[in-house]
Every structure is written in C-alpha cells, then in structure tokens.
N, C-alpha and C. Protein backbone atom coordinates (compact mmCIF):
# COMPACT_ATOMS: atom_id res chain seq x y z
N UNK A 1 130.30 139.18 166.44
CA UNK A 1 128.99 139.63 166.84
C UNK A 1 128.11 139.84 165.61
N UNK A 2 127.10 139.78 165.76
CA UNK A 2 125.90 140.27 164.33
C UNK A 2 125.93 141.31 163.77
N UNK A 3 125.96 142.35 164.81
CA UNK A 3 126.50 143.84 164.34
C UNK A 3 127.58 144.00 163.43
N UNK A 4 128.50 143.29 163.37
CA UNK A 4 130.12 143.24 162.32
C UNK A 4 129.58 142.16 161.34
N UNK A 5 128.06 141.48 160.70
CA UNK A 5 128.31 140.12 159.99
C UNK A 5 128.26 140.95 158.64
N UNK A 6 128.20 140.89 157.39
CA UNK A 6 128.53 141.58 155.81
C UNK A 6 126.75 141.38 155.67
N UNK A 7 126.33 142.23 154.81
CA UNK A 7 125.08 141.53 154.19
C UNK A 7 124.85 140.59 153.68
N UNK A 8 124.01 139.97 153.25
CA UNK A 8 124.07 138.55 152.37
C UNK A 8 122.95 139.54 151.37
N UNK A 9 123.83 138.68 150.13
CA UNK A 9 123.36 139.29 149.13
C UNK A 9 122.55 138.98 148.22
N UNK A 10 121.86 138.69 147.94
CA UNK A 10 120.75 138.00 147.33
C UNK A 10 120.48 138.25 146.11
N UNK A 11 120.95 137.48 145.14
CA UNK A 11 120.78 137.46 143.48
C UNK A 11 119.48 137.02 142.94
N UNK A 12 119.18 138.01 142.27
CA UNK A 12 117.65 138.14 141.44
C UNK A 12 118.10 136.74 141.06
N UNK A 13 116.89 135.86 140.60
CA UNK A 13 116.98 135.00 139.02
C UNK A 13 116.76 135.12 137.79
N UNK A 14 117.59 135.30 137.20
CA UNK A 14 118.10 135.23 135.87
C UNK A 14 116.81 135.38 135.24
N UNK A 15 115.57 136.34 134.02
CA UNK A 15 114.74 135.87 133.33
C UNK A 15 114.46 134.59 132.58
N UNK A 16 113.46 134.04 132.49
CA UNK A 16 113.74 132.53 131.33
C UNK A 16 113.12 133.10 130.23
N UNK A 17 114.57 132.87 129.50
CA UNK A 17 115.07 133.28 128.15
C UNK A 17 113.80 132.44 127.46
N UNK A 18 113.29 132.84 126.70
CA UNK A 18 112.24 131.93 125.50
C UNK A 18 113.10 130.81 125.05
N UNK A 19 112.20 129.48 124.89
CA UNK A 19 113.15 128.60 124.13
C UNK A 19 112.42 128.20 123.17
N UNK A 20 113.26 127.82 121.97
CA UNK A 20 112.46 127.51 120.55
C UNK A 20 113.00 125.90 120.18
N UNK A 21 112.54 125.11 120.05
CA UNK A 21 113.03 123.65 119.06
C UNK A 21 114.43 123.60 118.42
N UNK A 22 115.74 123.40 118.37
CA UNK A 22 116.43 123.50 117.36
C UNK A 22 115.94 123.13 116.20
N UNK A 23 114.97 122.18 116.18
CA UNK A 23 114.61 122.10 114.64
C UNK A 23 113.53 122.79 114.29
N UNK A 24 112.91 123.72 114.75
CA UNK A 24 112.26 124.56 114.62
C UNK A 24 113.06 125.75 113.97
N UNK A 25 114.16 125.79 114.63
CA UNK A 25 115.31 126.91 114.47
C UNK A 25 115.47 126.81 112.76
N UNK A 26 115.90 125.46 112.60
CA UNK A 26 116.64 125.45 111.75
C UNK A 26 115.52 125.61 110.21
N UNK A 27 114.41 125.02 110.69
CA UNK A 27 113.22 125.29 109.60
C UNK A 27 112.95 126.29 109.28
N UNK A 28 112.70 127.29 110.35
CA UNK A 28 112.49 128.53 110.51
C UNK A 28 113.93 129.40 109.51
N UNK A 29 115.22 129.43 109.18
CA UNK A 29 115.94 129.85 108.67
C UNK A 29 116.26 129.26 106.98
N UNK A 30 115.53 128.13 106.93
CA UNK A 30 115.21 127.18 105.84
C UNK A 30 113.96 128.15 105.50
N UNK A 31 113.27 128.45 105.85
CA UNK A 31 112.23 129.34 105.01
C UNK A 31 112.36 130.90 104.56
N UNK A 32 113.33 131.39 105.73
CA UNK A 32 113.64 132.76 106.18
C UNK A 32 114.62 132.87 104.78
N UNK A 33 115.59 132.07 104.50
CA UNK A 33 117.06 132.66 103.88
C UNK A 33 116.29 131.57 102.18
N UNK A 34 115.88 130.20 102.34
CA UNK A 34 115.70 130.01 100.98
C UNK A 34 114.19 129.32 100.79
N UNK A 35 113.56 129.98 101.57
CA UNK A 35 112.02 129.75 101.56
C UNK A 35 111.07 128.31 100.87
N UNK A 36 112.05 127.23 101.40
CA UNK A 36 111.88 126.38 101.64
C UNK A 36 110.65 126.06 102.21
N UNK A 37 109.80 126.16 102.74
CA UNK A 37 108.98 125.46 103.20
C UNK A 37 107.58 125.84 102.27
N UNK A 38 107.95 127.29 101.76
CA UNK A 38 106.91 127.68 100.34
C UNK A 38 106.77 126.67 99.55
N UNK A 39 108.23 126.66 99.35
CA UNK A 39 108.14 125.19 98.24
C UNK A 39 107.37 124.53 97.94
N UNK A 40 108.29 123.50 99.27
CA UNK A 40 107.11 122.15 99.64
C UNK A 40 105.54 122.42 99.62
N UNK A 41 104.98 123.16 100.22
CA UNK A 41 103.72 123.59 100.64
C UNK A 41 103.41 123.84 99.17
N UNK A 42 104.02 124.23 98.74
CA UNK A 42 102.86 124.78 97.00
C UNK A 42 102.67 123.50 96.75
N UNK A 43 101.23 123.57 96.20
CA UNK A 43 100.71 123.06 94.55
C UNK A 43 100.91 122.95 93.53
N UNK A 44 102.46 122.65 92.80
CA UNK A 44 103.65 122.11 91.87
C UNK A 44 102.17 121.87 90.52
N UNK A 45 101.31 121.38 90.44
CA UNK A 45 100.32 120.47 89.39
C UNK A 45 100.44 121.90 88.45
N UNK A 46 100.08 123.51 88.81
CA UNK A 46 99.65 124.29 87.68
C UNK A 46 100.87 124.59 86.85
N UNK A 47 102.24 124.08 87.38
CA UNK A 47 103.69 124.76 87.24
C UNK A 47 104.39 123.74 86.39
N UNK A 48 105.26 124.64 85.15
CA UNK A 48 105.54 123.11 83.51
C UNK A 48 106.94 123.11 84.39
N UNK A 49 107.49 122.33 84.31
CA UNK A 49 108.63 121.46 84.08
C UNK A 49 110.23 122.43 84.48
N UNK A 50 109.69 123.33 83.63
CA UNK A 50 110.77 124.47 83.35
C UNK A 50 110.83 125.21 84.55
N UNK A 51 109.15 125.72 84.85
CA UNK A 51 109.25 126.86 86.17
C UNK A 51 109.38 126.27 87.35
N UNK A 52 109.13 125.09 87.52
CA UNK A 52 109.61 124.03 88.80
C UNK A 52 110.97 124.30 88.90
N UNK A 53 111.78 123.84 87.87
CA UNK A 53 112.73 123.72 87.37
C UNK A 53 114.02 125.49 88.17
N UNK A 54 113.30 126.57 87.47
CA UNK A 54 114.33 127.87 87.72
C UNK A 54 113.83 128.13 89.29
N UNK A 55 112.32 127.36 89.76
CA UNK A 55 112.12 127.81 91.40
C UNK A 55 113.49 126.94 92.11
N UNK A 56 113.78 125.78 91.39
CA UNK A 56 114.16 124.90 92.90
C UNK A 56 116.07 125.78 92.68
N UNK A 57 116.27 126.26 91.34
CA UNK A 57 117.65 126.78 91.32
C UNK A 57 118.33 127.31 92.48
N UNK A 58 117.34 128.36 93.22
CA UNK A 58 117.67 129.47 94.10
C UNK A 58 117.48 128.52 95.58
N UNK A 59 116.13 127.60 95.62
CA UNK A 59 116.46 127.08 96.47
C UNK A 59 117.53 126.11 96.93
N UNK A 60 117.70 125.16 95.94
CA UNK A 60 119.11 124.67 96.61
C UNK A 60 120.20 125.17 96.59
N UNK A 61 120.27 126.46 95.99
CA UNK A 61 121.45 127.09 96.65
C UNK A 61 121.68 127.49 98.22
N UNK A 62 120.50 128.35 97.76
CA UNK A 62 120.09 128.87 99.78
C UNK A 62 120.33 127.75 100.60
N UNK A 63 119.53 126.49 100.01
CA UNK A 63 119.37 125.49 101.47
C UNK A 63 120.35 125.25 101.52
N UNK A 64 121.28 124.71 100.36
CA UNK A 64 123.06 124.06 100.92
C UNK A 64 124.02 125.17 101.40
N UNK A 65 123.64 126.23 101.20
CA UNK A 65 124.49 127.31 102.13
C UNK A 65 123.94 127.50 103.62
N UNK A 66 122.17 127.27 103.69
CA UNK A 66 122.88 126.96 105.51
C UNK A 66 122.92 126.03 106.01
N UNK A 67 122.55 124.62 104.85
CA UNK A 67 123.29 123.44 105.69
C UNK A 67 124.80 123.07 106.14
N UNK A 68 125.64 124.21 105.14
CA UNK A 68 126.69 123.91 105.49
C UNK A 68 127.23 124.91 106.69
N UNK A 69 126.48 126.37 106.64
CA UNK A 69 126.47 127.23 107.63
C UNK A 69 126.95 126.63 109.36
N UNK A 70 125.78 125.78 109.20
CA UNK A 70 125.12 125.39 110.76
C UNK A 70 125.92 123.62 110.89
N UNK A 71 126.09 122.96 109.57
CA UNK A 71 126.86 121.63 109.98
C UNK A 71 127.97 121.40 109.89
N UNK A 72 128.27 121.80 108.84
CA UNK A 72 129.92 121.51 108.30
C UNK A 72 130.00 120.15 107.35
N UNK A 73 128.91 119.83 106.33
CA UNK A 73 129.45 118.74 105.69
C UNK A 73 130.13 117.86 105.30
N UNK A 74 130.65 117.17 105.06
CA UNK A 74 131.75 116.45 104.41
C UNK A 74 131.54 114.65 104.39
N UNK A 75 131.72 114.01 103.17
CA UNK A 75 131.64 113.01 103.13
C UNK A 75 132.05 112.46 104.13
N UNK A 76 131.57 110.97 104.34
CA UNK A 76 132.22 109.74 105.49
C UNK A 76 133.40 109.40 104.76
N UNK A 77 132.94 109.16 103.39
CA UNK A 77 134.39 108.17 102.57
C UNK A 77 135.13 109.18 101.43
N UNK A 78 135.91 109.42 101.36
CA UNK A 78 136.35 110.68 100.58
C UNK A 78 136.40 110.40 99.27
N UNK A 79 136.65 109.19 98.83
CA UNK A 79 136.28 108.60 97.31
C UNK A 79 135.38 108.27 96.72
N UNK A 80 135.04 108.60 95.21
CA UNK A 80 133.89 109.11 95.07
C UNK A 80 132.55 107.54 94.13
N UNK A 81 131.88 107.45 94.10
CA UNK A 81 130.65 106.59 93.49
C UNK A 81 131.50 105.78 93.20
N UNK A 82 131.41 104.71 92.72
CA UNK A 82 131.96 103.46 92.33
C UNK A 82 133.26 103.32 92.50
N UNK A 83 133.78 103.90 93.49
CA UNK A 83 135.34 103.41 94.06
C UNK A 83 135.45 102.10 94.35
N UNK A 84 135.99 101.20 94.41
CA UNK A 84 136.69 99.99 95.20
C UNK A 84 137.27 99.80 96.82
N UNK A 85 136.26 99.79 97.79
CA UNK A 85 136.90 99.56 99.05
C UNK A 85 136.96 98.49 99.99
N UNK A 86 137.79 98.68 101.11
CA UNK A 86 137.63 97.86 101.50
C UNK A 86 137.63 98.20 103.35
N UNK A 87 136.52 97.57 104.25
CA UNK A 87 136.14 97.88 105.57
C UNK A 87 137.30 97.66 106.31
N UNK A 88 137.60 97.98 107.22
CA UNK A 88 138.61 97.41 108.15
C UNK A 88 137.72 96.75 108.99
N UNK A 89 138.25 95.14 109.48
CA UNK A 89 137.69 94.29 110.17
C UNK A 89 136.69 94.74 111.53
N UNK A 90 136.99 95.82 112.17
CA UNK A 90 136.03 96.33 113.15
C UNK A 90 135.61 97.77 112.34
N UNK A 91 134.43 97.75 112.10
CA UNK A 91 133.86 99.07 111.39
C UNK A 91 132.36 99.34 112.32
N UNK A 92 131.91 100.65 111.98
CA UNK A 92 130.70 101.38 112.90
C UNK A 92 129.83 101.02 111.64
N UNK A 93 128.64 100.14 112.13
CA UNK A 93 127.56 99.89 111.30
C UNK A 93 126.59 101.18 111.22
N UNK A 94 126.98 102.26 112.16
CA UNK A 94 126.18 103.36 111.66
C UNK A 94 127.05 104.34 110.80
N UNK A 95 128.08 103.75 110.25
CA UNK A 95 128.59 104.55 109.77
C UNK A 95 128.73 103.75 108.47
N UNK A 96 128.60 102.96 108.37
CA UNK A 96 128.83 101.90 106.66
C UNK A 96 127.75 101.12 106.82
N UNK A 97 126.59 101.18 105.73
CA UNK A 97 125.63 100.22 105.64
C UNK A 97 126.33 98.90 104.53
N UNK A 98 126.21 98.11 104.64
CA UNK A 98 126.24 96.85 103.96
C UNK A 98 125.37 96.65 102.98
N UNK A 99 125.15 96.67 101.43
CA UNK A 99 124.14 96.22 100.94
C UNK A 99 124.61 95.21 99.56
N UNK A 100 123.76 94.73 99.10
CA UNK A 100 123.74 93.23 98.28
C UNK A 100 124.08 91.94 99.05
N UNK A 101 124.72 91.08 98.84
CA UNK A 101 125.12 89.35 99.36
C UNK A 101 125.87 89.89 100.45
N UNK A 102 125.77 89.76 101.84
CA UNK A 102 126.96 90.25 102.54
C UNK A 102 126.65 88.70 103.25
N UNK A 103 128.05 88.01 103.00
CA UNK A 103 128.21 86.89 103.25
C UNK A 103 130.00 87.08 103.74
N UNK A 104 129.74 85.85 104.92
CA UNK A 104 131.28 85.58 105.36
C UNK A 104 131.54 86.71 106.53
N UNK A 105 132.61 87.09 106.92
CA UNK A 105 133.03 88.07 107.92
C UNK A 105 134.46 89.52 107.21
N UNK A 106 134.06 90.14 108.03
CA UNK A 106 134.84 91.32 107.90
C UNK A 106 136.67 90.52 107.82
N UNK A 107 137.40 91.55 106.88
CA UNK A 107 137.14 92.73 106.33
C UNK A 107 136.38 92.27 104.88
N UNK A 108 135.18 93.40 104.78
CA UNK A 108 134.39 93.52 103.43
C UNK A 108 135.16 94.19 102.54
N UNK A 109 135.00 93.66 101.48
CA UNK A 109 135.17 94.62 100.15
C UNK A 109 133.97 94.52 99.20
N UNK A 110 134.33 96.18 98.84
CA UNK A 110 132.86 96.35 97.54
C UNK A 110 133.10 97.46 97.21
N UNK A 111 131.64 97.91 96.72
CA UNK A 111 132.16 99.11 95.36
C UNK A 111 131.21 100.26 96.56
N UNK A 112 131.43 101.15 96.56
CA UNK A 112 130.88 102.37 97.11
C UNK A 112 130.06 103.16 96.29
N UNK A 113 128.37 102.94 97.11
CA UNK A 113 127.63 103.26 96.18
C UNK A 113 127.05 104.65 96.24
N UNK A 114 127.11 105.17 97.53
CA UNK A 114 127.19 106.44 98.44
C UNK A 114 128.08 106.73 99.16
N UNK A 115 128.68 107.99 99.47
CA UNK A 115 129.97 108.28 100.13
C UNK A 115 129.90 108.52 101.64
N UNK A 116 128.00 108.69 101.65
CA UNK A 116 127.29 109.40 102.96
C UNK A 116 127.86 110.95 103.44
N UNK A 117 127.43 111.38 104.56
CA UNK A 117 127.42 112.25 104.96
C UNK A 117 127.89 112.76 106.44
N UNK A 118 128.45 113.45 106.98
CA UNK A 118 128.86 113.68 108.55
C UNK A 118 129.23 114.80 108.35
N UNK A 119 128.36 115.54 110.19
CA UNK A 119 128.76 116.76 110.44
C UNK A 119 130.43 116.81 110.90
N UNK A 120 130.96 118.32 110.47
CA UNK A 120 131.90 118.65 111.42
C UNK A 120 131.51 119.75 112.96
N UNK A 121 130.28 120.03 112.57
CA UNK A 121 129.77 121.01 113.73
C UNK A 121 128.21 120.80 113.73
N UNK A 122 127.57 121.68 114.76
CA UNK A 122 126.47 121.93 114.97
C UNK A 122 126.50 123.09 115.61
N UNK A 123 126.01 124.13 114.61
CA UNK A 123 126.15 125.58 115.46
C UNK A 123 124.49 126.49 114.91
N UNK A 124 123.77 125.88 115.27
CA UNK A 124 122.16 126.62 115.14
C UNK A 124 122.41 127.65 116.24
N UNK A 125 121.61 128.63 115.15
CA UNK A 125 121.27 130.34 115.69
C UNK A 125 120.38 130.00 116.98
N UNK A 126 120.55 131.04 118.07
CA UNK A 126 120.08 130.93 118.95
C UNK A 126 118.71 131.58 119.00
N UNK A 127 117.50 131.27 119.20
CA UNK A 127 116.11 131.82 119.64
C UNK A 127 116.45 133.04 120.18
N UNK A 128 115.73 134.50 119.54
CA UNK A 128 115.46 135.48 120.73
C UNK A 128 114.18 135.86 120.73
N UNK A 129 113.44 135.34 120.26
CA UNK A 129 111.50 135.70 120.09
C UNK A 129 111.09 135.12 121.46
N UNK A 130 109.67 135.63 121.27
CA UNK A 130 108.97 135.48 122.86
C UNK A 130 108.52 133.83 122.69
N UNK A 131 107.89 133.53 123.95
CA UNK A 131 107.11 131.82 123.87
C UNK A 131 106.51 131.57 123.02
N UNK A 132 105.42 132.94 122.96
CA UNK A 132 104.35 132.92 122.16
C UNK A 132 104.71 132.40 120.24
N UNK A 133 106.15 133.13 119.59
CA UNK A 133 106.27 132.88 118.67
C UNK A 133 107.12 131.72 118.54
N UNK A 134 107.61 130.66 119.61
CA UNK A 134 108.47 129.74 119.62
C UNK A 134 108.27 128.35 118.27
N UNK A 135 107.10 128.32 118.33
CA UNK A 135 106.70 127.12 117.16
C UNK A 135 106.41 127.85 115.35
N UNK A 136 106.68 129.59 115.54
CA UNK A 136 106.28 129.91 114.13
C UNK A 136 107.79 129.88 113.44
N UNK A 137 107.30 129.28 111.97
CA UNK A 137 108.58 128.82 111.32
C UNK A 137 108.62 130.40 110.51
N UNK A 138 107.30 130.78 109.68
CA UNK A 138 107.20 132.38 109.13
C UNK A 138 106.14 133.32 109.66
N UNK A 139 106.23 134.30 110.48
CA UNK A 139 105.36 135.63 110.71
C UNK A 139 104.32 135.39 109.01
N UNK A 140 103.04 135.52 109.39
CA UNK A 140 102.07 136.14 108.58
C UNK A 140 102.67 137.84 107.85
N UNK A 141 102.40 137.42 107.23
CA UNK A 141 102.62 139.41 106.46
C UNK A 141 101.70 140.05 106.01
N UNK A 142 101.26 140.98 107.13
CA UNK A 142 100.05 141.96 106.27
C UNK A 142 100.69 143.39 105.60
N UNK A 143 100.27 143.52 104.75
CA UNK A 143 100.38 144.66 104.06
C UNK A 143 99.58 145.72 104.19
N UNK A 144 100.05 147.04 104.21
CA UNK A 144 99.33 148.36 104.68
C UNK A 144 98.83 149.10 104.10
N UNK A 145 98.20 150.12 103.86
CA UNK A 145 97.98 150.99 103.00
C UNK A 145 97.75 151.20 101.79
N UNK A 146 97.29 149.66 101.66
CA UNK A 146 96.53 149.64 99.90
C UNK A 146 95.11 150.29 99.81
C-alpha cells in the first residue's frame, strides 16, 4: 500500500566546484614558487650580462623543481649526447625524430643528438579559487598603510 512505501530521498546537487585551465594551473605556480612569468615579461635591455645572469639562477632552480614536482622527468634514451645507437626496426616516430640523410629502411643507426624527454606522471594542483579568478596567473598586490 502507499501508506508502508519509504521516502524517496532526494539528493541536493553537488556545488560546481570552480574550474581553472591545467595550464593555467601550472603557469600560475611557475610564477607563484619561481616567478617566472616576471621574468619573461621584464625589459632584460637596462640589465648587464651578470644581473640577467644571478636573476635566471633562482629561476631555474624553482622552475625544474616543479617541473619535476608535477611530471616526473626522465630521458627517452638513457645514454647520453653523442652515444652510438641503434632503432629497433618498428620504432614510435613520436618518440625518435630522424635527422640528417635518412636513407634506406629501419633498423637506423646514428649518433644521438638529444636524449629527449618523457613524463612519468601528471599530477597538477587542483584549482580552489572562485570563476572569477580562474584565468589569473598572479593577484595584483596592493600595499597598505604607507
């Protein structure tokens, strides 16, 4: 009978969480941790050689600590600049470029002129700012009480 049926229960929906770009994310922590995007953005012409020089120190430290943070680096080929190799007959062309005379068919041999690059992960920080701040890479900073 209707009188004996359970309630039906009816679940709110979930808020929508703000969403931000992962590469927004990742710019945004590129400026935040080694202020990277100052960098670029400056006007390098008034700055000698030297002070270019002790700015970019700190930055590529910062930046290769959260590129490796968030990717997990590691060469494609583990041997290093001018090694001697050789392709195995079926190889991933996005993974080995071919360059000088490439004549005849696989397997190639040659000298390794880059070792390249591949993630072991992808783990970008998750967005918790509102919509409104979804595209800012740095908050403006005003200062108070001068």
């Amino acid at each position: 009978s209707l009188s004996e049926s359970k309630p039906v229960e009816i679940k709110k929906p979930e808020p929508k969480r703000p969403t931000q770009s992962e590469a927004i994310t990742l710019l945004a922590t590129l400026q935040r941790e080694a202020r990277l995007v100052d960098f670029l953005k400056e006007d390098l012409t008034g700055y000698s050689d030297e002070q270019v020089g002790a700015a970019v120190r700190a930055i590529h430290r910062d930046s290769a600590k959260i590129i490796d943070r968030f990717f997990g680096l590691q060469p494609v080929v583990a041997d290093g600049e001018g090694a001697k190799i050789t392709l195995p007959d079926v190889f991933d062309a996005a993974r080995f470029r071919l360059t000088g005379k490439v004549t005849g068919e696989a397997p190639y041999s040659g000298t390794l002129q880059h070792h390249g690059w591949e993630t072991t992960k992808c783990e970008l920080p998750h967005f918790t700012g509102s919509d409104s701040a979804a595209k800012t890479i740095a908050p403006a900073e005003v200062e108070l009480g001068m």
